[in-house]
Each structure stands twice: as structure tokens, then as C-alpha cells.
C-alpha atoms as a PDB file:
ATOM      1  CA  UNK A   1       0.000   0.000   0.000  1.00  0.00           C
ATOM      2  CA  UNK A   2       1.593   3.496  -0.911  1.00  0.00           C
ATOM      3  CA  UNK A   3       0.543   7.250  -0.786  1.00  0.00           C
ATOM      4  CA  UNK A   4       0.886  10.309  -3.107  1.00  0.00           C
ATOM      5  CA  UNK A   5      -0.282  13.640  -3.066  1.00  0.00           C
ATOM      6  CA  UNK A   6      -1.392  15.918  -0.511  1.00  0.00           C
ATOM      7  CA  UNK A   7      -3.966  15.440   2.393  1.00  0.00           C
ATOM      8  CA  UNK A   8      -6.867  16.348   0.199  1.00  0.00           C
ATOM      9  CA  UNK A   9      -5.978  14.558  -2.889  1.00  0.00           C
ATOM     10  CA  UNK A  10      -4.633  11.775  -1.918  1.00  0.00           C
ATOM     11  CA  UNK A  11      -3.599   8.401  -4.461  1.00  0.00           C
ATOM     12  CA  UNK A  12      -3.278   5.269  -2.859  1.00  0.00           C
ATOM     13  CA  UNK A  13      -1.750   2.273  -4.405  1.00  0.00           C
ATOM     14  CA  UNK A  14      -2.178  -1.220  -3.465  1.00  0.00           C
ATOM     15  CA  UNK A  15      -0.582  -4.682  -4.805  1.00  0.00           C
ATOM     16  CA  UNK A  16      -2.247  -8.124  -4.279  1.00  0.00           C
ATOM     17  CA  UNK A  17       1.030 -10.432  -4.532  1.00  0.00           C
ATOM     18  CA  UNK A  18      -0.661 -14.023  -6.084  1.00  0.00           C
ATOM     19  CA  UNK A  19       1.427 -16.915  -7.680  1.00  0.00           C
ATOM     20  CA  UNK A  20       5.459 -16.677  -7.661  1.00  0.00           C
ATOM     21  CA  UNK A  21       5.279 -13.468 -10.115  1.00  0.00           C
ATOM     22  CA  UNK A  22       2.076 -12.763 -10.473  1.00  0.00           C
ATOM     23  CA  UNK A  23       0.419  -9.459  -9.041  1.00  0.00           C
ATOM     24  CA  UNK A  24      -2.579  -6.855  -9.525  1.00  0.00           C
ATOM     25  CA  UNK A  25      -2.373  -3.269  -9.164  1.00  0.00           C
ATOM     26  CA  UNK A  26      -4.572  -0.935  -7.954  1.00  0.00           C
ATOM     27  CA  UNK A  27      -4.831   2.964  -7.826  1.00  0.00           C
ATOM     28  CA  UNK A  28      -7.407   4.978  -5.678  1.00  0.00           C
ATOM     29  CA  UNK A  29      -8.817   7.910  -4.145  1.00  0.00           C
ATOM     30  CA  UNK A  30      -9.497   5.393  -1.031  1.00  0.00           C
ATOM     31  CA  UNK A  31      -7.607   2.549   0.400  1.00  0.00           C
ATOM     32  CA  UNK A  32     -10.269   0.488  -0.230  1.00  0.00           C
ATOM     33  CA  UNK A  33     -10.807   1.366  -3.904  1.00  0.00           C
ATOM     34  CA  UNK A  34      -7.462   0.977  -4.424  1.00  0.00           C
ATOM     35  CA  UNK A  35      -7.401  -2.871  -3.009  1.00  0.00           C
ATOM     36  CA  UNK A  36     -10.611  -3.512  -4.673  1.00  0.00           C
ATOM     37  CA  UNK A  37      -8.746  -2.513  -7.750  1.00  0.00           C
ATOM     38  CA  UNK A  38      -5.756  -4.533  -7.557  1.00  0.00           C
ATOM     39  CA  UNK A  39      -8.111  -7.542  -6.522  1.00  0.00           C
ATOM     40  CA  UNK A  40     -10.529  -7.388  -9.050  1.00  0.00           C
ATOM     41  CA  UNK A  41      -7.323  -7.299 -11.348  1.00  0.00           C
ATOM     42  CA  UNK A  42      -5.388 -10.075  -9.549  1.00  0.00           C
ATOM     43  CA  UNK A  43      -9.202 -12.333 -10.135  1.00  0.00           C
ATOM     44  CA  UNK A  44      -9.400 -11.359 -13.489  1.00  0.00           C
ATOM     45  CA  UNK A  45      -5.301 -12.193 -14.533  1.00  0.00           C
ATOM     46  CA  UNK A  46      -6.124 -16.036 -12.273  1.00  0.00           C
ATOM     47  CA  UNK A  47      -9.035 -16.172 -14.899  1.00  0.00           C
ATOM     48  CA  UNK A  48     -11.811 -16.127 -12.080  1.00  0.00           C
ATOM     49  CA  UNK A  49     -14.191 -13.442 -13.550  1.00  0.00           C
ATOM     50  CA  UNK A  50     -15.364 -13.632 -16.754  1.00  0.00           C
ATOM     51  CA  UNK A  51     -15.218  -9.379 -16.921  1.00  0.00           C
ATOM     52  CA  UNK A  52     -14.095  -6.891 -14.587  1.00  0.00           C
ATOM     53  CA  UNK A  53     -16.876  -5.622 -12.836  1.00  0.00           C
ATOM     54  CA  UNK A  54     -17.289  -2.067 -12.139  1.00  0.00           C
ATOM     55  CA  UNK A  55     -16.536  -0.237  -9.052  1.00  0.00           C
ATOM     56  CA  UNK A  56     -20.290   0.482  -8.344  1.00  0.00           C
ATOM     57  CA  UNK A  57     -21.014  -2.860  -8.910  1.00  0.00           C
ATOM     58  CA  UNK A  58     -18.387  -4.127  -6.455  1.00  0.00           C
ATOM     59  CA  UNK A  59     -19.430  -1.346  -3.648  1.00  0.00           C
ATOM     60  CA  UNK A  60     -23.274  -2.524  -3.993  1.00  0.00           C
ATOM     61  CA  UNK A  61     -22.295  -5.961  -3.472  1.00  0.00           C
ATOM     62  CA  UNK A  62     -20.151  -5.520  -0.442  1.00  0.00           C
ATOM     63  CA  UNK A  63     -22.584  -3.089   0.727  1.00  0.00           C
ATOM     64  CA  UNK A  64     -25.375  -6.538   0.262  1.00  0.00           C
ATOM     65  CA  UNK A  65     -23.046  -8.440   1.920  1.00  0.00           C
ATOM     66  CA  UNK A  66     -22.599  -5.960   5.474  1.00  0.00           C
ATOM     67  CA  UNK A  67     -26.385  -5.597   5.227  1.00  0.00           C
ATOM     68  CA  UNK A  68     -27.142  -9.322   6.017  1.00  0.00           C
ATOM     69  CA  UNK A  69     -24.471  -9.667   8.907  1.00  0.00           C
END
């Protein structure tokens, strides 16, 4: 997980290690969007999604998931 920017515009970068050289990357205005990023990628490159879904469509299904705990 890295940084850039100043306080009010922050990046954030995040790297889901998979495999012995595999990886996804992910860039963000969050933490979390970043590491969604870089795991949707890491899914896709394993061949476990048939598409990359889009953000909203990750964040509503998360947001599913909390809702039934």
C-alpha cells in the first residue's frame, strides 16, 4: 500500500502479490478502492471473472453483503 499527493488529494496504491510473479495493481482515491482494484485485477489475470466488474457494482455488493451480517 503506498501514498501520493497531498492530504486532500490523496492516491493510494495497493498490490495483491498471487502466484510466484504474479500481481494486480490498484490505484485509488481510497484505500479500499485501491485494493478492490488490484483484486478485481489479480481475479481477473487467475481467470476467475469472466469481466471486470465495475466499481459500483463491487461497492453494492459488499454493501449486500454488510447488510445481512
Amino acid at each position: 500500500m503506498g501514498a501520493a499527493g497531498p492530504g486532500h488529494r490523496r492516491e493510494y496504491t495497493a498490490e495483491v502479490p498471487f502466484g510466484t510473479d504474479g500481481k494486480g495493481l490498484g490505484e485509488g482515491r481510497t484505500k479500499r478502492a485501491a485494493e478492490q482494484m488490484a483484486a478485481r485485477e489479480a481475479l481477473s489475470a487467475l481467470g476467475a471473472l469472466d469481466k471486470l466488474p465495475q466499481a459500483d457494482e463491487v461497492l453494492e455488493a459488499v454493501a449486500a453483503h454488510e447488510s445481512k451480517r
